[in-house]
Protein backbone atom coordinates (compact mmCIF):
# COMPACT_ATOMS: atom_id res chain seq x y z
CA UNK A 1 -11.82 0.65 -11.62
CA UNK A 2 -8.32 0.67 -10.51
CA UNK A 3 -7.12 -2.44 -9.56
CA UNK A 4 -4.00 -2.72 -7.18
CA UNK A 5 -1.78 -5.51 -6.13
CA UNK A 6 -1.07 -5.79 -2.65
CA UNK A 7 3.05 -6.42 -1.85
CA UNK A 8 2.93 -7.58 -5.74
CA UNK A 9 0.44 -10.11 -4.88
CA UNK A 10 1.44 -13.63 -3.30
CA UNK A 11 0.32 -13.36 -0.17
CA UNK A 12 0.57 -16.23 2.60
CA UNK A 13 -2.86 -17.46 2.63
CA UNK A 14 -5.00 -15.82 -0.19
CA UNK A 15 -2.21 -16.51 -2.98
CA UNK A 16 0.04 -19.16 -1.58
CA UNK A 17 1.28 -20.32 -5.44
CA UNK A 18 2.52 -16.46 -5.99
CA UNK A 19 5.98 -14.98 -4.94
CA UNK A 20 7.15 -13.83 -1.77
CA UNK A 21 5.76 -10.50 -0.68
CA UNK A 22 7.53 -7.46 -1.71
CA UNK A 23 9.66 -8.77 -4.15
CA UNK A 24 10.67 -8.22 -8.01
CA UNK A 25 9.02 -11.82 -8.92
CA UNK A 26 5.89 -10.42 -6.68
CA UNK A 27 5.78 -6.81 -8.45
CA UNK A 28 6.47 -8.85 -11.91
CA UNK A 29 3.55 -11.14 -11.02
CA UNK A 30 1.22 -8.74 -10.01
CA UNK A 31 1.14 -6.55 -13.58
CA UNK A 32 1.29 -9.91 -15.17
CA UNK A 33 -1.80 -10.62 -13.10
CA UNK A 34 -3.47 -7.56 -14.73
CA UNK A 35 -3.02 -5.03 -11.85
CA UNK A 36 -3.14 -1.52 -12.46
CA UNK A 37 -0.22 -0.60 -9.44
CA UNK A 38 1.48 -2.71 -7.34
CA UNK A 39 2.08 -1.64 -3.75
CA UNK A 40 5.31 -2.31 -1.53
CA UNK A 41 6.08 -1.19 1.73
CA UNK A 42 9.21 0.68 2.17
CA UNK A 43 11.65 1.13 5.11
CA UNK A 44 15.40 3.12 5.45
CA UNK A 45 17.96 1.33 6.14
CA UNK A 46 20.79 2.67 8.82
CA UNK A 47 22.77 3.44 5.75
CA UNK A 48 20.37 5.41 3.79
CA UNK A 49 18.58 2.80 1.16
CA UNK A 50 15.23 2.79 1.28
CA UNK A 51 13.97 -0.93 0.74
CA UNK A 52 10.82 -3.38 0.43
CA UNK A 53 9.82 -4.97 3.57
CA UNK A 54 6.16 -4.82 5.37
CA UNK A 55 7.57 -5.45 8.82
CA UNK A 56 10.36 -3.66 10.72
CA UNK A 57 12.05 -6.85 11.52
CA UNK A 58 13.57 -9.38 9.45
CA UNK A 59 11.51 -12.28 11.81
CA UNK A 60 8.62 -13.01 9.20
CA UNK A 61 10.26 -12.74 5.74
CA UNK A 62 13.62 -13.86 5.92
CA UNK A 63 15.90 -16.51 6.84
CA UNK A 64 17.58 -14.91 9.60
CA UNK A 65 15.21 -13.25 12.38
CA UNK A 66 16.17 -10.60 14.93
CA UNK A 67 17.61 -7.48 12.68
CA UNK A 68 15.93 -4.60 12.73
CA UNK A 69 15.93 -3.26 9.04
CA UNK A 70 16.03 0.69 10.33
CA UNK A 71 19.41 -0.26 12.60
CA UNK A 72 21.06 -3.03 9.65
CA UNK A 73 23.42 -1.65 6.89
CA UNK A 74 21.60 -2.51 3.37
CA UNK A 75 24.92 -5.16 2.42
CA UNK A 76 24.12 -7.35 5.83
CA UNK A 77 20.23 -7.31 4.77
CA UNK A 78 20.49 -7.99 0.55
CA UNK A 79 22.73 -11.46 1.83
CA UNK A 80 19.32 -12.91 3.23
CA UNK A 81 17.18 -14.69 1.60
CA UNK A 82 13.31 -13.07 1.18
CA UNK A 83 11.90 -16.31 -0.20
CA UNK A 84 13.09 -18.88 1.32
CA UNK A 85 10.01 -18.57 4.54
CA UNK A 86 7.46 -19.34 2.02
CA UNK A 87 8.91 -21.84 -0.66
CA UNK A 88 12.34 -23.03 -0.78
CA UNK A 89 11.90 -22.52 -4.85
CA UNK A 90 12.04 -18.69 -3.83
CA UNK A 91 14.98 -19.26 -1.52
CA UNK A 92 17.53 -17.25 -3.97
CA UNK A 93 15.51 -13.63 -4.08
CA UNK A 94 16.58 -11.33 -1.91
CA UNK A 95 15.07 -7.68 -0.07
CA UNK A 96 14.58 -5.15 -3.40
CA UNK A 97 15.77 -1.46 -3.26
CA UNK A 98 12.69 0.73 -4.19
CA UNK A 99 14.25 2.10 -7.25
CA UNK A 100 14.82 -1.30 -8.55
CA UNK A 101 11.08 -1.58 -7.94
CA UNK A 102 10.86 1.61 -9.72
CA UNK A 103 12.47 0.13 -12.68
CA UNK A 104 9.79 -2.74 -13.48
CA UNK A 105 6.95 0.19 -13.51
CA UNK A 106 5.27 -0.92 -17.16
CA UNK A 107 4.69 2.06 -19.43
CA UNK A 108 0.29 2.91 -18.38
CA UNK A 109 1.12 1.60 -14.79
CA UNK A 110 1.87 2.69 -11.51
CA UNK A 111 3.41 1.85 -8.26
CA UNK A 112 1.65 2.81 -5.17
CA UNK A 113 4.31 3.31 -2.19
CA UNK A 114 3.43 2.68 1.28
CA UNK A 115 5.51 4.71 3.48
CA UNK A 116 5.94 3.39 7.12
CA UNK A 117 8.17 4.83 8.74
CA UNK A 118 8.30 8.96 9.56
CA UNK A 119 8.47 12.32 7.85
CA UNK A 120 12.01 12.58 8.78
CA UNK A 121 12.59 9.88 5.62
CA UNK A 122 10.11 11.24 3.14
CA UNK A 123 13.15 12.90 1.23
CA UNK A 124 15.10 9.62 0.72
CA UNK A 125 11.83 7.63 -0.34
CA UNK A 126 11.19 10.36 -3.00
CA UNK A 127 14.92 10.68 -4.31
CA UNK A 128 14.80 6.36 -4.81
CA UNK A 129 11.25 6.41 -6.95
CA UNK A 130 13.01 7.18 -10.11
CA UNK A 131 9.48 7.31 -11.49
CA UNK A 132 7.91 10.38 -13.60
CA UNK A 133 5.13 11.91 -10.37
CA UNK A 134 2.31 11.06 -12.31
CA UNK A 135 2.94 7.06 -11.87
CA UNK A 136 3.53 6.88 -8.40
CA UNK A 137 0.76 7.61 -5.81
CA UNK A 138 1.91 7.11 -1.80
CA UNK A 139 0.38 6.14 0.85
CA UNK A 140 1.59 6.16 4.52
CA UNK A 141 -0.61 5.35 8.18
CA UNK A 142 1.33 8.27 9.46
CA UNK A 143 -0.59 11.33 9.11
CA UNK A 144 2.61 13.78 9.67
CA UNK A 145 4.32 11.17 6.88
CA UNK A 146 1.40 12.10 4.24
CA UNK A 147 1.30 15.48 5.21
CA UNK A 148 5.58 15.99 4.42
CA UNK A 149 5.06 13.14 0.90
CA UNK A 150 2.47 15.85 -0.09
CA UNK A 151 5.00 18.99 0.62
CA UNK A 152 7.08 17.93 -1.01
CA UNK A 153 5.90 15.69 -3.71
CA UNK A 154 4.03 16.51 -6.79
CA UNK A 155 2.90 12.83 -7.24
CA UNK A 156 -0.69 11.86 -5.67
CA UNK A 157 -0.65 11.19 -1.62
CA UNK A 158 -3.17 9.50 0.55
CA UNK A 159 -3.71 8.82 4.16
CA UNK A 160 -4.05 5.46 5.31
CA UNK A 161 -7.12 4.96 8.09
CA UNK A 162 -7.32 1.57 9.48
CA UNK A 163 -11.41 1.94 9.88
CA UNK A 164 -11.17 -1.98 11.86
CA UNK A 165 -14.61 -3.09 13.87
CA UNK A 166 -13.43 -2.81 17.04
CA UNK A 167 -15.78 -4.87 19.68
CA UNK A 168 -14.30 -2.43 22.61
CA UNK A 169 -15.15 0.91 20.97
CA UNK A 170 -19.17 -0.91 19.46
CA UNK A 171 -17.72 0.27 15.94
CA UNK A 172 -15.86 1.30 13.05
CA UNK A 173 -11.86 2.63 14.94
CA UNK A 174 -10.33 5.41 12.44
CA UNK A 175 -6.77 4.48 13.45
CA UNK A 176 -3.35 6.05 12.32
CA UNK A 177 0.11 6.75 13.23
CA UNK A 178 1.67 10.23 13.74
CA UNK A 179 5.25 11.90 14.60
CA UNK A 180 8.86 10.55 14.14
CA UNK A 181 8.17 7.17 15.79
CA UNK A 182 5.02 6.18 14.01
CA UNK A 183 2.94 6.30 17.39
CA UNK A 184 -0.50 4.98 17.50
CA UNK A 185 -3.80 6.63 17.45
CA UNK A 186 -7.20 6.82 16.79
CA UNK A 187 -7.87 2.96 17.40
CA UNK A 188 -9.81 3.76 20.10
CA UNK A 189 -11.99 6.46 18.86
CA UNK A 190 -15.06 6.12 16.98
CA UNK A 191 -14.46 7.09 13.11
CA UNK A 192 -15.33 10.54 12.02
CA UNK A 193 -15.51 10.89 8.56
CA UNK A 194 -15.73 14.93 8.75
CA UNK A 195 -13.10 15.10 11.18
CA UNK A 196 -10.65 12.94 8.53
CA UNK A 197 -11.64 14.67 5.39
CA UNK A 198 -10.64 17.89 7.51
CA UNK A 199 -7.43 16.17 8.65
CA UNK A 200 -7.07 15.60 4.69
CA UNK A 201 -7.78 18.59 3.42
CA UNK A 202 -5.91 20.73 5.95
CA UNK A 203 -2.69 18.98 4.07
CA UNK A 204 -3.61 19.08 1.07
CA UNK A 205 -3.28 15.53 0.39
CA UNK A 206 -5.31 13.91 -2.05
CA UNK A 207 -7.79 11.15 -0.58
CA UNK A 208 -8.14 8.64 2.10
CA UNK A 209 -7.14 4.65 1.63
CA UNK A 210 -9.49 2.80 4.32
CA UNK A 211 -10.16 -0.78 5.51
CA UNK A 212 -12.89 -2.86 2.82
CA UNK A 213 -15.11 -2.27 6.20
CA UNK A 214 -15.59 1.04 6.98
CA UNK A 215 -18.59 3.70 8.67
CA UNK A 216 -21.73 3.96 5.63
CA UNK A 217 -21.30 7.31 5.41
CA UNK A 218 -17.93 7.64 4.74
CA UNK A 219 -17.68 7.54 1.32
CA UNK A 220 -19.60 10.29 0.12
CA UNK A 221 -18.44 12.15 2.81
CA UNK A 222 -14.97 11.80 1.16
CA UNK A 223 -15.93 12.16 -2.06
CA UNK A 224 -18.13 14.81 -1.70
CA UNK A 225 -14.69 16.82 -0.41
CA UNK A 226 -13.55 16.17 -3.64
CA UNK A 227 -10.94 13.58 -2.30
CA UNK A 228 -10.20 10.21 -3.70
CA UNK A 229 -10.75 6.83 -2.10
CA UNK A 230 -9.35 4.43 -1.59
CA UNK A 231 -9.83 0.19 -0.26
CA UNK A 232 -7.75 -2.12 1.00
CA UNK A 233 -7.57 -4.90 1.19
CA UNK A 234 -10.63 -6.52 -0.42
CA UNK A 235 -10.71 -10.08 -1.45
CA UNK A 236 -14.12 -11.59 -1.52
CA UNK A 237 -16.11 -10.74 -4.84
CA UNK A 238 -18.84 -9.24 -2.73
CA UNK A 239 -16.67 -6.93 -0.48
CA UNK A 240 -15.32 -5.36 -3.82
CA UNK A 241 -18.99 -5.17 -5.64
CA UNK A 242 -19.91 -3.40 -2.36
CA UNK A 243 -16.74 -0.85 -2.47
CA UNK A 244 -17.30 0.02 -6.40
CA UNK A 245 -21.09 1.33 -5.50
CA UNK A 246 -20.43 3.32 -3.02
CA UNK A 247 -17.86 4.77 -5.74
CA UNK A 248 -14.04 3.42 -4.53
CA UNK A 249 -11.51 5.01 -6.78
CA UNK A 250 -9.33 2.01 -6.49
CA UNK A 251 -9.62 -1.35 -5.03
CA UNK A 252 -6.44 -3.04 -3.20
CA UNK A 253 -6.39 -6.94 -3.55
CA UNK A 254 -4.21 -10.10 -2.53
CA UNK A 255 -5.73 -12.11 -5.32
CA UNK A 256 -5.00 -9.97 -8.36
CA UNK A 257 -5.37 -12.50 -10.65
CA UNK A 258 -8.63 -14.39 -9.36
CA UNK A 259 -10.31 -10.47 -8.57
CA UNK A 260 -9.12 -9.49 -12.62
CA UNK A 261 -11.00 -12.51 -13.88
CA UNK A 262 -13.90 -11.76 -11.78
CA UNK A 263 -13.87 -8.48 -12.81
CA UNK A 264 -14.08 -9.32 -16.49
CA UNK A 265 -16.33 -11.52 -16.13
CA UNK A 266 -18.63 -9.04 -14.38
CA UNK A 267 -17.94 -6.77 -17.36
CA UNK A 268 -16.05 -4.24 -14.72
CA UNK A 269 -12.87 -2.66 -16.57
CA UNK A 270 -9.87 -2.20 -15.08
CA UNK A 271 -8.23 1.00 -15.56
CA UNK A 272 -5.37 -0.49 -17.90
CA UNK A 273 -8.39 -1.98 -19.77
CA UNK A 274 -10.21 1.15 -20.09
CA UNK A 275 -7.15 3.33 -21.22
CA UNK A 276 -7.84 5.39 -18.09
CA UNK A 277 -4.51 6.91 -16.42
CA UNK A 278 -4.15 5.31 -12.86
């Protein structure tokens, strides 16, 4: 089982004691937490460098709200802090570049990039990896995003489904973004697992990355295409038990460390453990 770390692990509530999100203390912690990958988030800056944030704005994880990280020069955005909002121990780390990311990659491991914005930044995001294509695998909401990472990638790509309960729709949503501006869709429409594996397919990407809750037939459905698939983001033991039958590729988790040890002790190797390539 491949074990991933979300944002390098630390997260608010489920890892409070861990680094700020998508930082190089978070991506440090999370392979020194046993994870497989770590995941970031990346964004392009007005001046062309693509960088680790989750959210658009600087409101959340930084010390001075109100910028928006696509319209902000890199310079302005590296003075802020990105630790101080969760410990003021953290207070000195600042917003990463993705190839310095890149550049903490252990030999065996990978880094799985979330891409949020776009296709019209695909190129930049794949000129800062500085990683070989077989130890990077991204991932973007944005089906048009996936579909351009794929074209012109060689490195793994999947599409990101949010497959949420949704009490308005009686079930399981298969939501995404598409186009330029990331525009929303799908949250509204009952999942179809057919009609995403043909979504897939049609761009050759290579698998889906859902929601821990998703429709019961999904994912044979996907794996039956021959696609690979993908969680996120399961924390609870029983969640990820439930994921690995029904035959999850890889498993996305805030508690790296707490899942790893649970996973040991349930005699469940990790991929790093195994000697199996991510």
């Amino acid at each position: 089982m491949r074990l991933v770390a979300h944002r390098g692990s630390g997260h608010e509530h489920n890892d409070p004691g861990g680094p700020p999100e998508n930082t190089l203390a978070a991506i440090r912690y999370g392979f020194d937490h046993g994870a497989d990958a770590v995941e970031v988030d990346v964004w392009r800056t007005a001046d062309g460098v693509v960088i680790l944030a989750h959210d658009r704005t600087t409101d959340r994880t930084t010390d001075h709200p109100g910028l928006d990280l696509t319209r902000s020069e890199y310079a302005d955005l590296r003075r802020l802090s990105a630790g101080a909002w969760k410990d003021r121990r953290w207070q000195d780390l600042v917003m990463p570049r993705l190839c310095e990311a890149a550049a903490l990659v252990p030999e065996g491991r990978s880094l799985v990039v979330e891409v949020v914005e776009g296709p019209q930044v695909v190129s930049d995001v794949l000129a800062a990896t500085t990683l070989p294509d077989d130890q990077v695998v991204y991932i973007s909401k944005n089906l048009d995003t996936a579909g351009e990472l794929k074209r012109q990638s060689r490195s793994r790509v999947l599409w990101i489904v949010d497959t949420v309960p949704r009490w308005q729709i009686g079930g399981w949503a298969q939501g995404h973004r598409r186009g330029p501006d990331s525009e929303r869709h799908g949250f509204d429409e009952h999942a179809d697992a057919e009609w995403l594996v043909a979504q897939a397919l049609q761009r050759g990407l290579d698998g889906l990355d859902t929601l821990f809750s998703y429709p019961p037939g999904l994912p044979t459905t996907v794996i039956d295409a021959g696609l690979l698939w993908m969680v996120w983001t399961a924390n609870d033991p029983r969640a990820i038990e439930q994921c690995i039958r029904d035959g999850a590729w890889a498993i996305t988790t805030d508690n790296t460390g707490r899942v790893r040890a649970w996973m040991d002790a349930a005699g469940i190797a990790t991929a790093s453990v195994a000697e199996v390539n991510f």
